[in-house]
C-alpha atoms as a PDB file:
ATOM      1  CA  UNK A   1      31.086  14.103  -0.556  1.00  0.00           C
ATOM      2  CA  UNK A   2      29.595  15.761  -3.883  1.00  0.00           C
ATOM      3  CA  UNK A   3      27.035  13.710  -4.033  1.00  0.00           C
ATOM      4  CA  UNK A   4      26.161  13.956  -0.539  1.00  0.00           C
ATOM      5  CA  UNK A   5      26.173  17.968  -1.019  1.00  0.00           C
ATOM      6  CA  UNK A   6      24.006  17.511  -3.912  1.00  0.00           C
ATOM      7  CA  UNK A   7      21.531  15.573  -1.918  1.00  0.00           C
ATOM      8  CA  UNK A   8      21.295  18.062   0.515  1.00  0.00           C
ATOM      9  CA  UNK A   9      20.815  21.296  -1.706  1.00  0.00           C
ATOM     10  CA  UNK A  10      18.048  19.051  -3.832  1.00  0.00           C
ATOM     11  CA  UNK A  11      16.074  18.225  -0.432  1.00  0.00           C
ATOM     12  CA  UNK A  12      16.130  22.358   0.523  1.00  0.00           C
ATOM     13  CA  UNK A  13      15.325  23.448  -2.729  1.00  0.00           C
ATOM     14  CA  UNK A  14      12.029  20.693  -2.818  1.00  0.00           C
ATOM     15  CA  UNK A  15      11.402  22.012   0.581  1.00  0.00           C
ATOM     16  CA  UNK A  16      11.350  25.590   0.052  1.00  0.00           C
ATOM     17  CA  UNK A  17       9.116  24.639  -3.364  1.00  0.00           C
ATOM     18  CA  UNK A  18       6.594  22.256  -1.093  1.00  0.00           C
ATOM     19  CA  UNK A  19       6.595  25.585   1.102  1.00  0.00           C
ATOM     20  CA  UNK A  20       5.661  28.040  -1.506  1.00  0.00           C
ATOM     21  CA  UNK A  21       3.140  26.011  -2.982  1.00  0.00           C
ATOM     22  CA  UNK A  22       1.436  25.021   0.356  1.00  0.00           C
ATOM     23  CA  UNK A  23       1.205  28.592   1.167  1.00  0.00           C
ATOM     24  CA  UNK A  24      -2.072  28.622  -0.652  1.00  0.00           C
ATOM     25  CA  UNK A  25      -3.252  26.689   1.609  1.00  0.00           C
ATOM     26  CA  UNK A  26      -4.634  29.495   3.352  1.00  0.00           C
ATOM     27  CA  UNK A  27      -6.711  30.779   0.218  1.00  0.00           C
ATOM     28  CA  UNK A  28      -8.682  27.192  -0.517  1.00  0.00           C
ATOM     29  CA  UNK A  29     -11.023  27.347  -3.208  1.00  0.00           C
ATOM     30  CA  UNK A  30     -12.862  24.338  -4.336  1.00  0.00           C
ATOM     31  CA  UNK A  31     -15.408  25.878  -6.532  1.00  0.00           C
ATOM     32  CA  UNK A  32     -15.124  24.139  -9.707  1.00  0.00           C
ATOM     33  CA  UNK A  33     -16.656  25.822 -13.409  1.00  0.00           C
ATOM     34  CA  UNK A  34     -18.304  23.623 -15.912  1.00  0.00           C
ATOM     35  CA  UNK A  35     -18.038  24.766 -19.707  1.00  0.00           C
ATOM     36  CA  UNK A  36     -18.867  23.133 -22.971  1.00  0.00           C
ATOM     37  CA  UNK A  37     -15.879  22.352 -25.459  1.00  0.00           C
ATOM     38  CA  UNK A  38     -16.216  21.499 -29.094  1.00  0.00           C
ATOM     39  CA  UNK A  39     -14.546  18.422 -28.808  1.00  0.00           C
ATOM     40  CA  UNK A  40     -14.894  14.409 -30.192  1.00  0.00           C
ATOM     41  CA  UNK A  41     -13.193  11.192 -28.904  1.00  0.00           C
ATOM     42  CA  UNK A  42     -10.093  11.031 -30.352  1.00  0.00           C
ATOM     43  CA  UNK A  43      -8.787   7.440 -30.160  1.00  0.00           C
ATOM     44  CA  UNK A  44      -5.555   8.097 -32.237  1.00  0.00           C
ATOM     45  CA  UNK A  45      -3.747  10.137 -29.668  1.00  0.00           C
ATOM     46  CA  UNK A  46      -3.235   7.458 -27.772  1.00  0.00           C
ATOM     47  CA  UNK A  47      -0.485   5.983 -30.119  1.00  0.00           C
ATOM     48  CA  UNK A  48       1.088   9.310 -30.848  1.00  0.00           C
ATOM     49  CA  UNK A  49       1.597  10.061 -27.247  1.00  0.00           C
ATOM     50  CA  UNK A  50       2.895   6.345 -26.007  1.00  0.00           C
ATOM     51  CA  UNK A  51       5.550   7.240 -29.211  1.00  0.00           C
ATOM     52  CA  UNK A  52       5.989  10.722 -28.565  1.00  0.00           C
ATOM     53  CA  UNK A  53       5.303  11.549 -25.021  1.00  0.00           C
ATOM     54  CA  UNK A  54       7.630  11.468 -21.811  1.00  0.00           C
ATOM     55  CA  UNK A  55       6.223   9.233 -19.605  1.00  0.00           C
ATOM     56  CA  UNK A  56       6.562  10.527 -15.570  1.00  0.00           C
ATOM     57  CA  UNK A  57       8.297   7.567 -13.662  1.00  0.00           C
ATOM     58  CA  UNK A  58       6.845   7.168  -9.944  1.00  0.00           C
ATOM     59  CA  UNK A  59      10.170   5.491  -8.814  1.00  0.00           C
ATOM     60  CA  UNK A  60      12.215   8.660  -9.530  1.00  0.00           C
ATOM     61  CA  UNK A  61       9.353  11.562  -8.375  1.00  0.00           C
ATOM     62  CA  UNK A  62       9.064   9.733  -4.703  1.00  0.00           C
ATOM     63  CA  UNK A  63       5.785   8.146  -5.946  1.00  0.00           C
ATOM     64  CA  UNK A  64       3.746  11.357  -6.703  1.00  0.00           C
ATOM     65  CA  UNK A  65       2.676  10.545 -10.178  1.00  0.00           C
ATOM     66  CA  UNK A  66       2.804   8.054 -13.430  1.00  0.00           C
ATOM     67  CA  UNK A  67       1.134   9.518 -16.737  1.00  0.00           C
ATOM     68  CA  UNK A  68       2.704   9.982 -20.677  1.00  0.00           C
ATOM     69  CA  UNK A  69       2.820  14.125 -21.607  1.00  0.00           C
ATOM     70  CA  UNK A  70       3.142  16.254 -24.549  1.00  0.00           C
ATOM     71  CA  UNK A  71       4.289  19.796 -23.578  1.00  0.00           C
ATOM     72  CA  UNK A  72       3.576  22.544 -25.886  1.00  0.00           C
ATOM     73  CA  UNK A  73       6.019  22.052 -28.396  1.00  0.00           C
ATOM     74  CA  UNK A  74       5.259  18.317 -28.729  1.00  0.00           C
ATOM     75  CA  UNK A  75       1.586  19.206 -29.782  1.00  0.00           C
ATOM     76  CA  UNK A  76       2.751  22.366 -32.166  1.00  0.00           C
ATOM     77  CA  UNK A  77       4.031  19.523 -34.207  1.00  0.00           C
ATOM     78  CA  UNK A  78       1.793  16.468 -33.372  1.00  0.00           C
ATOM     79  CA  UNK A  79      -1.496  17.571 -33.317  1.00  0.00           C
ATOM     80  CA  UNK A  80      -1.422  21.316 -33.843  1.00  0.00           C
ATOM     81  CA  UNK A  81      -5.318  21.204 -34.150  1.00  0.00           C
ATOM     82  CA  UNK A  82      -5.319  21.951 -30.157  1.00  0.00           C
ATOM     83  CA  UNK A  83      -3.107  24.901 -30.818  1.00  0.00           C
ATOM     84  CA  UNK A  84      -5.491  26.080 -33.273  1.00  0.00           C
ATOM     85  CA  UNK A  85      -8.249  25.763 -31.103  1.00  0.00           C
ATOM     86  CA  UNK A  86      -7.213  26.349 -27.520  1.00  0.00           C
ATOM     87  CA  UNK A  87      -4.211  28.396 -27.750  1.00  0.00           C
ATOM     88  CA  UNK A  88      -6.007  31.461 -28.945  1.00  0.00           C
ATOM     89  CA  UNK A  89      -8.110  35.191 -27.905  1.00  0.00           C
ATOM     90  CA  UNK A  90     -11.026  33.414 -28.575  1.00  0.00           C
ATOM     91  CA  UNK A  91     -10.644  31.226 -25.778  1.00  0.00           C
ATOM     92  CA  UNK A  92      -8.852  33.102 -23.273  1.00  0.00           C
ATOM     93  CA  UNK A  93     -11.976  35.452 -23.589  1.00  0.00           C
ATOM     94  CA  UNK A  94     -14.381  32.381 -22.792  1.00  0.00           C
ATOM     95  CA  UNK A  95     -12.265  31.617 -19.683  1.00  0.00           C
ATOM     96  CA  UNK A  96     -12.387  34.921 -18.657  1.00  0.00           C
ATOM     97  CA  UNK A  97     -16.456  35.562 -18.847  1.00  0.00           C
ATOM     98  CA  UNK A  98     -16.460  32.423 -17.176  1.00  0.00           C
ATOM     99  CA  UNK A  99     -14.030  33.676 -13.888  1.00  0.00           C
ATOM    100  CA  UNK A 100     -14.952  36.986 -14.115  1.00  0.00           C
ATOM    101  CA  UNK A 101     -11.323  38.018 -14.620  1.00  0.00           C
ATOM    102  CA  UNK A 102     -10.458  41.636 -16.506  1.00  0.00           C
ATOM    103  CA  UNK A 103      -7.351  40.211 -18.020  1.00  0.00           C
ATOM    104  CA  UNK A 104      -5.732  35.995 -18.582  1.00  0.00           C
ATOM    105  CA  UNK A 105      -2.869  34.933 -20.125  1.00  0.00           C
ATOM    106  CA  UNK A 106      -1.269  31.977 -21.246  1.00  0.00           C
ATOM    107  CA  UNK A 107       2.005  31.223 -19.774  1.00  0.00           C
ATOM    108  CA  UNK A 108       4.985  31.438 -22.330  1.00  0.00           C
ATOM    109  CA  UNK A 109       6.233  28.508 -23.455  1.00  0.00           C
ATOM    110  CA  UNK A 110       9.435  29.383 -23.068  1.00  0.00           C
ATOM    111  CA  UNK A 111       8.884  29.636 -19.279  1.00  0.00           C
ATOM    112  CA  UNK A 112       6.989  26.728 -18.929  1.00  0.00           C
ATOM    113  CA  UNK A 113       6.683  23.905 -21.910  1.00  0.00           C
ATOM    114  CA  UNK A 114       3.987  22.072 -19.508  1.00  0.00           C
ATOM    115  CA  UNK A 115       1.873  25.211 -18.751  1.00  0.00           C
ATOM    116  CA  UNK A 116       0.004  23.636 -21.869  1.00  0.00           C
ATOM    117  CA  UNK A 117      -0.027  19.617 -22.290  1.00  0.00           C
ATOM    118  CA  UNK A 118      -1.534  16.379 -22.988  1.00  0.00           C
ATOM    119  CA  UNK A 119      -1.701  14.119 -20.261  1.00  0.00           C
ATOM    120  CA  UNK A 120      -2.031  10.275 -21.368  1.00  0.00           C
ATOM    121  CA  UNK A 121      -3.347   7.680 -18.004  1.00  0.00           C
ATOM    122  CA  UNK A 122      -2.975   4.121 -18.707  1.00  0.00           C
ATOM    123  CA  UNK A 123      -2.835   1.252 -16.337  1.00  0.00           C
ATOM    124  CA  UNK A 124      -1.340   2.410 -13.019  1.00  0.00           C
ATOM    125  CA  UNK A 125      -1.184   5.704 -14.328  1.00  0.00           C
ATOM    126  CA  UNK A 126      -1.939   8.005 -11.370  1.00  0.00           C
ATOM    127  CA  UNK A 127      -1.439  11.581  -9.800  1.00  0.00           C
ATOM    128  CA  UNK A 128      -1.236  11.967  -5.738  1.00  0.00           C
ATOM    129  CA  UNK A 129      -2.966  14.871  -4.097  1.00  0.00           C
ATOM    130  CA  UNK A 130      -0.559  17.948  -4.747  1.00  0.00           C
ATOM    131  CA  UNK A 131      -1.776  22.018  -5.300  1.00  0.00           C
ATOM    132  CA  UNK A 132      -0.684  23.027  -8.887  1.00  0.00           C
ATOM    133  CA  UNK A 133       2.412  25.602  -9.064  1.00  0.00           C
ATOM    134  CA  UNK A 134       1.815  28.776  -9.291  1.00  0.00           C
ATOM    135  CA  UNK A 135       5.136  30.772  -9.577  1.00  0.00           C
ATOM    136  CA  UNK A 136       3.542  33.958 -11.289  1.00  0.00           C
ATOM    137  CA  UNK A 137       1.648  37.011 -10.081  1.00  0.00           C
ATOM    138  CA  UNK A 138      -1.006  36.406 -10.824  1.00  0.00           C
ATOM    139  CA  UNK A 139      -4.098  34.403 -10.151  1.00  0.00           C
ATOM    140  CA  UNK A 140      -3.779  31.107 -11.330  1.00  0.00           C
ATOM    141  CA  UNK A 141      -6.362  28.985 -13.256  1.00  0.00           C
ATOM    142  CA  UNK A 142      -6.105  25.396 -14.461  1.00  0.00           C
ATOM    143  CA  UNK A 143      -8.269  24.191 -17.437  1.00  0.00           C
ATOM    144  CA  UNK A 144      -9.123  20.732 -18.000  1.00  0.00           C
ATOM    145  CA  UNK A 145     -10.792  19.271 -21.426  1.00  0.00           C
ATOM    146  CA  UNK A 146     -11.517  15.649 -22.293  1.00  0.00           C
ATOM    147  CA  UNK A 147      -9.448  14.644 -25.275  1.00  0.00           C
ATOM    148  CA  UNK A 148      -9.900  10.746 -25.400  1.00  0.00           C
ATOM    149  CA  UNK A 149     -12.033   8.482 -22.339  1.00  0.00           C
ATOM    150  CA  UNK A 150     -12.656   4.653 -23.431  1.00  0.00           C
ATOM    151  CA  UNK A 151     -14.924   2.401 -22.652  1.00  0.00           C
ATOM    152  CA  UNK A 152     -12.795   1.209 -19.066  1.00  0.00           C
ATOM    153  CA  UNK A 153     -11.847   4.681 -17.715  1.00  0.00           C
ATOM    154  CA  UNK A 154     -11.620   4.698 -13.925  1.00  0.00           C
ATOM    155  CA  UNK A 155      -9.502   7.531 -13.719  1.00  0.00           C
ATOM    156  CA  UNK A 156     -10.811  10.729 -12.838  1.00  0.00           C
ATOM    157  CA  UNK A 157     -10.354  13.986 -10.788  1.00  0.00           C
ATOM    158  CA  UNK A 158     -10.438  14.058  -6.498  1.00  0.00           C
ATOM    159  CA  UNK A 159     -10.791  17.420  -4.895  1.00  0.00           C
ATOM    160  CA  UNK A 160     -10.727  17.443  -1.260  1.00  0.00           C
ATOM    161  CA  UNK A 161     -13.446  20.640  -0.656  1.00  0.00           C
ATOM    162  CA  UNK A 162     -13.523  23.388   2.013  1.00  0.00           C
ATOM    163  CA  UNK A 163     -14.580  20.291   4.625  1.00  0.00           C
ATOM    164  CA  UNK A 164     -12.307  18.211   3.337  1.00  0.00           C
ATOM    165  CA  UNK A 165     -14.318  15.554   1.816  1.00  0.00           C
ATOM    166  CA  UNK A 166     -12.581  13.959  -1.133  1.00  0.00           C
ATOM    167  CA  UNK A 167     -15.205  14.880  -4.596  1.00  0.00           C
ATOM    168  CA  UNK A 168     -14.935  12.699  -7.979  1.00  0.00           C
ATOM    169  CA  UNK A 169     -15.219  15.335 -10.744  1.00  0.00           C
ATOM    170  CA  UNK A 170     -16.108  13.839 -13.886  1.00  0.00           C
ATOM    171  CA  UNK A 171     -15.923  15.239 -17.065  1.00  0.00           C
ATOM    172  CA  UNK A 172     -17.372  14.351 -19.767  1.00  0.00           C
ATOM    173  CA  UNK A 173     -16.141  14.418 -23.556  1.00  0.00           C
ATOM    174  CA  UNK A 174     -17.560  18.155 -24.931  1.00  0.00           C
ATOM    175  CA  UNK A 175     -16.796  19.112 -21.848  1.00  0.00           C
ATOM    176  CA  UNK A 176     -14.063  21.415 -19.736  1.00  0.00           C
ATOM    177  CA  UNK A 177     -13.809  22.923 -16.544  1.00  0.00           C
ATOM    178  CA  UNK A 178     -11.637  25.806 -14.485  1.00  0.00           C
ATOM    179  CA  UNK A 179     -11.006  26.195 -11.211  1.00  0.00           C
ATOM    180  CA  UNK A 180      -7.865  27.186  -8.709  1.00  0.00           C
ATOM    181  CA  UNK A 181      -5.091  24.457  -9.471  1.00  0.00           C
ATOM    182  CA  UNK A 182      -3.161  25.802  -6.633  1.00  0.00           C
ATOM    183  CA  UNK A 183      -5.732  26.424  -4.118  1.00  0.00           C
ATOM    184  CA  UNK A 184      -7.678  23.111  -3.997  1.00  0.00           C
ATOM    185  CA  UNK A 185      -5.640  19.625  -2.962  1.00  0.00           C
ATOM    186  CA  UNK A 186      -6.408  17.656  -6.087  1.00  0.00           C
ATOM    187  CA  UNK A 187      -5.468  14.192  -7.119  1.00  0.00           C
ATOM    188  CA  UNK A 188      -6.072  11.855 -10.310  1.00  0.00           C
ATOM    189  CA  UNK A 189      -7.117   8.437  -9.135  1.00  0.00           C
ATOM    190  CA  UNK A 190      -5.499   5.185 -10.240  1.00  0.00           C
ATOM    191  CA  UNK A 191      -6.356   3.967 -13.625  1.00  0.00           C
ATOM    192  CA  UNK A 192      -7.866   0.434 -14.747  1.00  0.00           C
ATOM    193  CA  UNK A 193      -6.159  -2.178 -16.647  1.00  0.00           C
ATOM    194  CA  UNK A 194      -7.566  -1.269 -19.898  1.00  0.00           C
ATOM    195  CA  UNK A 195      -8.682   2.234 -19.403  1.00  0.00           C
ATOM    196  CA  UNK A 196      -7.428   5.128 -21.388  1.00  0.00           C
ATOM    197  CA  UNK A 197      -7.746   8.713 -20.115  1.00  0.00           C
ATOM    198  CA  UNK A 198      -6.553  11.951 -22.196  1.00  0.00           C
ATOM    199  CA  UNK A 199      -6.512  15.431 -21.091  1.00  0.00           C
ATOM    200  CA  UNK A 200      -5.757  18.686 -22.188  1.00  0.00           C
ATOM    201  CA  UNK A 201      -4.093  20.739 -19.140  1.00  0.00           C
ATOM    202  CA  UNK A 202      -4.130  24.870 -19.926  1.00  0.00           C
ATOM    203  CA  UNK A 203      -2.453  27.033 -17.123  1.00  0.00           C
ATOM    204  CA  UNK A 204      -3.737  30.365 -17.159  1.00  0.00           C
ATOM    205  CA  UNK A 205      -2.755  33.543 -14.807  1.00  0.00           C
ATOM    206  CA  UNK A 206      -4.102  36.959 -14.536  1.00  0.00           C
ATOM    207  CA  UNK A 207      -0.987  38.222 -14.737  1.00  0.00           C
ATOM    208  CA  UNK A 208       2.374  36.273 -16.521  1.00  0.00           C
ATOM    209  CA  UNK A 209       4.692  38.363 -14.309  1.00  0.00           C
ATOM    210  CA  UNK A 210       6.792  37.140 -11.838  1.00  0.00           C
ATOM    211  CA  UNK A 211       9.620  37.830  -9.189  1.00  0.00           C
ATOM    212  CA  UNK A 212      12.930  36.654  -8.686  1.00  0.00           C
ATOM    213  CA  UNK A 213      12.273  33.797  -6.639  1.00  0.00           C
ATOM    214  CA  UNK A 214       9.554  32.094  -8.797  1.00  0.00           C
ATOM    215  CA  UNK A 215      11.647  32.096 -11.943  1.00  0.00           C
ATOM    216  CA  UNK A 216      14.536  30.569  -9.751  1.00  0.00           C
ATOM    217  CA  UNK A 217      11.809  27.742  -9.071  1.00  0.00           C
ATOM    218  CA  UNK A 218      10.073  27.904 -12.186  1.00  0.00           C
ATOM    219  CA  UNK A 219      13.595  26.638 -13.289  1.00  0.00           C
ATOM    220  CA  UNK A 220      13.887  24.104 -11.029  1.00  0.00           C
ATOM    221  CA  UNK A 221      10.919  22.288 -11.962  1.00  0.00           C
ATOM    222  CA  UNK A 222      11.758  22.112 -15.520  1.00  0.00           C
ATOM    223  CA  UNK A 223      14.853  20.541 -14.529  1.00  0.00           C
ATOM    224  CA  UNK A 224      13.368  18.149 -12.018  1.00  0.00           C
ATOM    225  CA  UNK A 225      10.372  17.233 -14.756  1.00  0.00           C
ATOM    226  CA  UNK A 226      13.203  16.454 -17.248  1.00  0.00           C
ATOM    227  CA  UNK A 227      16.068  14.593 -14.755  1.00  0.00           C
ATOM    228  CA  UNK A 228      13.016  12.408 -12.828  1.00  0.00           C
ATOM    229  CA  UNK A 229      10.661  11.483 -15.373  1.00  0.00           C
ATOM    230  CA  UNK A 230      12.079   8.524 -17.680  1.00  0.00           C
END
Protein backbone atom coordinates (compact mmCIF):
# COMPACT_ATOMS: atom_id res chain seq x y z
CA UNK A 1 0.00 0.00 0.00
CA UNK A 2 3.16 2.35 0.75
CA UNK A 3 4.56 1.79 -2.17
CA UNK A 4 1.55 2.23 -4.11
CA UNK A 5 1.07 5.76 -2.22
CA UNK A 6 4.52 6.56 -3.08
CA UNK A 7 3.89 5.94 -6.70
CA UNK A 8 1.16 8.10 -6.77
CA UNK A 9 2.62 11.28 -4.94
CA UNK A 10 5.95 10.76 -7.35
CA UNK A 11 3.62 10.79 -10.62
CA UNK A 12 1.78 14.33 -9.18
CA UNK A 13 4.78 15.85 -8.14
CA UNK A 14 6.51 15.02 -11.98
CA UNK A 15 3.27 16.29 -13.23
CA UNK A 16 2.96 19.48 -11.56
CA UNK A 17 7.02 19.91 -12.49
CA UNK A 18 6.26 18.90 -16.44
CA UNK A 19 3.47 21.70 -15.86
CA UNK A 20 5.61 24.44 -14.59
CA UNK A 21 8.22 23.95 -16.96
CA UNK A 22 5.89 23.71 -20.05
CA UNK A 23 4.40 26.91 -19.03
CA UNK A 24 7.09 28.60 -21.02
CA UNK A 25 5.82 27.35 -23.67
CA UNK A 26 4.00 30.37 -24.28
CA UNK A 27 7.24 32.67 -24.24
CA UNK A 28 9.35 30.51 -27.10
CA UNK A 29 12.53 31.91 -27.93
CA UNK A 30 14.83 30.22 -30.29
CA UNK A 31 17.29 32.91 -30.89
CA UNK A 32 20.53 31.42 -30.18
CA UNK A 33 24.04 33.84 -29.31
CA UNK A 34 27.36 32.84 -30.64
CA UNK A 35 30.52 33.92 -28.49
CA UNK A 36 34.16 33.06 -28.62
CA UNK A 37 35.71 31.09 -25.54
CA UNK A 38 39.36 30.70 -24.80
CA UNK A 39 39.28 27.19 -24.84
CA UNK A 40 41.58 23.92 -26.30
CA UNK A 41 40.59 20.21 -26.76
CA UNK A 42 41.00 18.67 -23.73
CA UNK A 43 41.24 14.88 -24.26
CA UNK A 44 42.00 14.03 -20.54
CA UNK A 45 38.60 14.81 -19.17
CA UNK A 46 37.30 12.11 -20.61
CA UNK A 47 38.95 9.63 -18.08
CA UNK A 48 38.37 11.83 -15.10
CA UNK A 49 34.72 12.05 -15.74
CA UNK A 50 34.02 8.10 -16.72
CA UNK A 51 35.95 7.79 -12.94
CA UNK A 52 34.42 10.60 -11.35
CA UNK A 53 31.18 11.45 -12.91
CA UNK A 54 27.51 10.09 -12.26
CA UNK A 55 26.42 8.69 -15.21
CA UNK A 56 22.30 9.44 -15.92
CA UNK A 57 20.67 5.91 -16.48
CA UNK A 58 17.78 6.05 -19.26
CA UNK A 59 16.09 2.92 -17.68
CA UNK A 60 15.39 4.76 -14.38
CA UNK A 61 14.55 8.61 -15.94
CA UNK A 62 11.67 6.94 -18.35
CA UNK A 63 14.20 7.19 -21.24
CA UNK A 64 14.80 11.02 -21.26
CA UNK A 65 18.53 11.02 -21.16
CA UNK A 66 22.06 8.95 -20.87
CA UNK A 67 25.29 11.21 -20.36
CA UNK A 68 28.33 11.09 -17.37
CA UNK A 69 28.21 14.71 -15.16
CA UNK A 70 30.34 16.59 -12.87
CA UNK A 71 28.28 19.09 -10.79
CA UNK A 72 30.00 21.96 -9.33
CA UNK A 73 31.67 20.50 -6.57
CA UNK A 74 33.07 17.61 -8.66
CA UNK A 75 34.98 20.20 -10.89
CA UNK A 76 36.10 22.55 -7.68
CA UNK A 77 38.23 19.55 -7.06
CA UNK A 78 38.85 17.90 -10.52
CA UNK A 79 39.57 20.44 -12.77
CA UNK A 80 39.18 23.72 -10.92
CA UNK A 81 40.70 25.50 -14.04
CA UNK A 82 36.85 25.94 -15.25
CA UNK A 83 36.10 27.50 -11.93
CA UNK A 84 38.83 29.81 -12.45
CA UNK A 85 37.76 30.73 -15.68
CA UNK A 86 34.00 30.55 -15.95
CA UNK A 87 32.81 30.92 -12.52
CA UNK A 88 33.78 34.53 -12.24
CA UNK A 89 32.62 38.75 -12.78
CA UNK A 90 34.55 38.63 -15.67
CA UNK A 91 32.35 36.37 -17.36
CA UNK A 92 29.05 37.02 -16.05
CA UNK A 93 29.78 40.59 -17.49
CA UNK A 94 30.49 39.01 -21.07
CA UNK A 95 27.14 37.16 -20.85
CA UNK A 96 25.48 40.05 -19.94
CA UNK A 97 26.77 42.57 -22.93
CA UNK A 98 25.95 39.73 -24.91
CA UNK A 99 21.88 39.49 -23.64
CA UNK A 100 21.62 42.84 -22.90
CA UNK A 101 20.72 42.03 -19.29
CA UNK A 102 21.36 44.89 -16.32
CA UNK A 103 22.12 42.24 -13.80
CA UNK A 104 23.10 37.80 -14.05
CA UNK A 105 23.87 35.59 -11.56
CA UNK A 106 25.08 32.29 -11.07
CA UNK A 107 22.88 29.98 -9.27
CA UNK A 108 24.26 28.88 -5.75
CA UNK A 109 25.58 25.78 -5.54
CA UNK A 110 24.02 24.99 -2.69
CA UNK A 111 20.64 25.27 -4.48
CA UNK A 112 21.57 23.61 -7.41
CA UNK A 113 25.06 21.45 -7.72
CA UNK A 114 24.10 21.00 -11.63
CA UNK A 115 23.34 24.72 -12.32
CA UNK A 116 27.16 24.41 -13.33
CA UNK A 117 28.47 20.92 -14.90
CA UNK A 118 30.33 18.85 -17.25
CA UNK A 119 28.38 16.80 -19.39
CA UNK A 120 30.38 13.65 -20.87
CA UNK A 121 28.27 11.82 -24.33
CA UNK A 122 29.62 8.56 -25.27
CA UNK A 123 28.04 5.85 -27.28
CA UNK A 124 24.25 5.97 -26.83
CA UNK A 125 24.66 8.85 -24.80
CA UNK A 126 21.64 11.06 -25.57
CA UNK A 127 19.22 13.87 -24.24
CA UNK A 128 15.32 13.89 -25.46
CA UNK A 129 13.69 17.17 -26.28
CA UNK A 130 12.84 18.75 -22.75
CA UNK A 131 12.80 22.93 -21.81
CA UNK A 132 15.54 23.49 -19.11
CA UNK A 133 14.15 24.27 -15.41
CA UNK A 134 13.82 27.35 -14.46
CA UNK A 135 12.60 27.53 -10.78
CA UNK A 136 13.95 31.18 -10.08
CA UNK A 137 12.72 34.69 -10.80
CA UNK A 138 14.37 35.47 -12.95
CA UNK A 139 15.17 35.16 -16.60
CA UNK A 140 16.91 32.19 -17.29
CA UNK A 141 19.98 31.67 -19.57
CA UNK A 142 21.83 28.47 -20.43
CA UNK A 143 25.52 28.61 -21.58
CA UNK A 144 27.09 26.02 -23.53
CA UNK A 145 31.11 25.73 -24.22
CA UNK A 146 32.96 22.95 -26.02
CA UNK A 147 35.29 21.24 -23.61
CA UNK A 148 36.44 18.05 -25.59
CA UNK A 149 34.79 16.92 -29.47
CA UNK A 150 36.87 13.92 -31.19
CA UNK A 151 37.37 12.99 -34.30
CA UNK A 152 33.67 10.73 -34.43
CA UNK A 153 31.34 13.25 -32.70
CA UNK A 154 27.77 12.94 -33.95
CA UNK A 155 26.27 14.40 -31.09
CA UNK A 156 25.14 17.78 -31.14
CA UNK A 157 22.36 20.30 -30.16
CA UNK A 158 18.41 20.17 -31.84
CA UNK A 159 16.28 23.20 -31.31
CA UNK A 160 12.90 22.99 -32.64
CA UNK A 161 12.46 27.06 -33.74
CA UNK A 162 9.39 29.35 -33.66
CA UNK A 163 8.02 27.00 -36.84
CA UNK A 164 8.97 24.16 -35.36
CA UNK A 165 11.61 22.88 -37.56
CA UNK A 166 14.15 20.81 -35.69
CA UNK A 167 17.95 23.07 -36.13
CA UNK A 168 21.49 21.21 -35.54
CA UNK A 169 23.53 23.81 -33.60
CA UNK A 170 27.04 23.10 -33.77
CA UNK A 171 29.60 24.41 -31.81
CA UNK A 172 32.74 24.48 -32.34
CA UNK A 173 35.84 24.15 -29.86
CA UNK A 174 36.70 28.18 -28.91
CA UNK A 175 33.40 28.49 -29.05
CA UNK A 176 30.08 29.08 -26.64
CA UNK A 177 26.71 30.10 -27.01
CA UNK A 178 23.47 31.48 -24.79
CA UNK A 179 20.17 31.34 -25.35
CA UNK A 180 16.66 30.56 -23.31
CA UNK A 181 17.12 26.88 -21.90
CA UNK A 182 13.59 26.98 -20.83
CA UNK A 183 11.93 28.62 -23.63
CA UNK A 184 13.18 26.64 -26.68
CA UNK A 185 12.39 22.56 -26.89
CA UNK A 186 15.96 21.37 -27.16
CA UNK A 187 17.41 17.94 -27.46
CA UNK A 188 21.07 16.36 -27.73
CA UNK A 189 21.09 13.80 -30.49
CA UNK A 190 22.35 10.24 -30.12
CA UNK A 191 26.02 9.77 -30.05
CA UNK A 192 28.33 7.46 -32.36
CA UNK A 193 30.15 4.45 -31.35
CA UNK A 194 33.38 6.10 -30.87
CA UNK A 195 32.47 9.68 -30.49
CA UNK A 196 33.25 11.72 -27.48
CA UNK A 197 31.36 14.95 -26.70
CA UNK A 198 32.17 17.33 -23.55
CA UNK A 199 30.34 20.30 -22.46
CA UNK A 200 30.38 22.85 -20.04
CA UNK A 201 26.58 23.68 -18.97
CA UNK A 202 26.37 27.36 -16.94
CA UNK A 203 22.77 28.30 -15.72
CA UNK A 204 22.45 31.84 -15.34
CA UNK A 205 19.24 34.02 -14.09
CA UNK A 206 18.64 37.64 -13.84
CA UNK A 207 17.56 37.27 -10.67
CA UNK A 208 18.61 34.05 -8.06
CA UNK A 209 15.37 34.65 -6.11
CA UNK A 210 12.72 32.44 -5.85
CA UNK A 211 9.23 31.54 -4.25
CA UNK A 212 8.01 28.90 -2.22
CA UNK A 213 6.98 26.60 -4.76
CA UNK A 214 10.20 26.53 -6.89
CA UNK A 215 12.45 25.70 -3.97
CA UNK A 216 9.88 22.86 -3.08
CA UNK A 217 10.74 21.65 -6.78
CA UNK A 218 14.12 22.79 -6.95
CA UNK A 219 14.33 20.06 -4.17
CA UNK A 220 12.73 17.57 -5.87
CA UNK A 221 14.93 17.46 -8.73
CA UNK A 222 17.99 17.10 -6.75
CA UNK A 223 16.47 14.18 -5.26
CA UNK A 224 15.17 12.66 -8.45
CA UNK A 225 18.83 13.44 -10.25
CA UNK A 226 20.43 11.54 -7.31
CA UNK A 227 17.66 8.40 -6.70
CA UNK A 228 17.33 7.84 -10.87
CA UNK A 229 20.62 8.30 -12.22
CA UNK A 230 22.98 5.16 -11.44
Amino acid sequence: MFLNIGRRVFFILLLFITVYLFRNYFKYNDHIEFFDADISNNCTLVDIINKNGVKKNPDKNFNNSSCSVLNYYDISNLCTQYITQFYNQSFLDKIKNIVNETTLEFINPTIDPLGFAIHLYCHNDFMKYHFDTNFTLGTRYSVIIPLYLNEFNDCFLHIKDNNKNEKCIKIDIGQGIVYNGDRVLHKVSKQSEQGQRITLVINLTTSSKSHLFGDILQKIRNYMFKEFTL
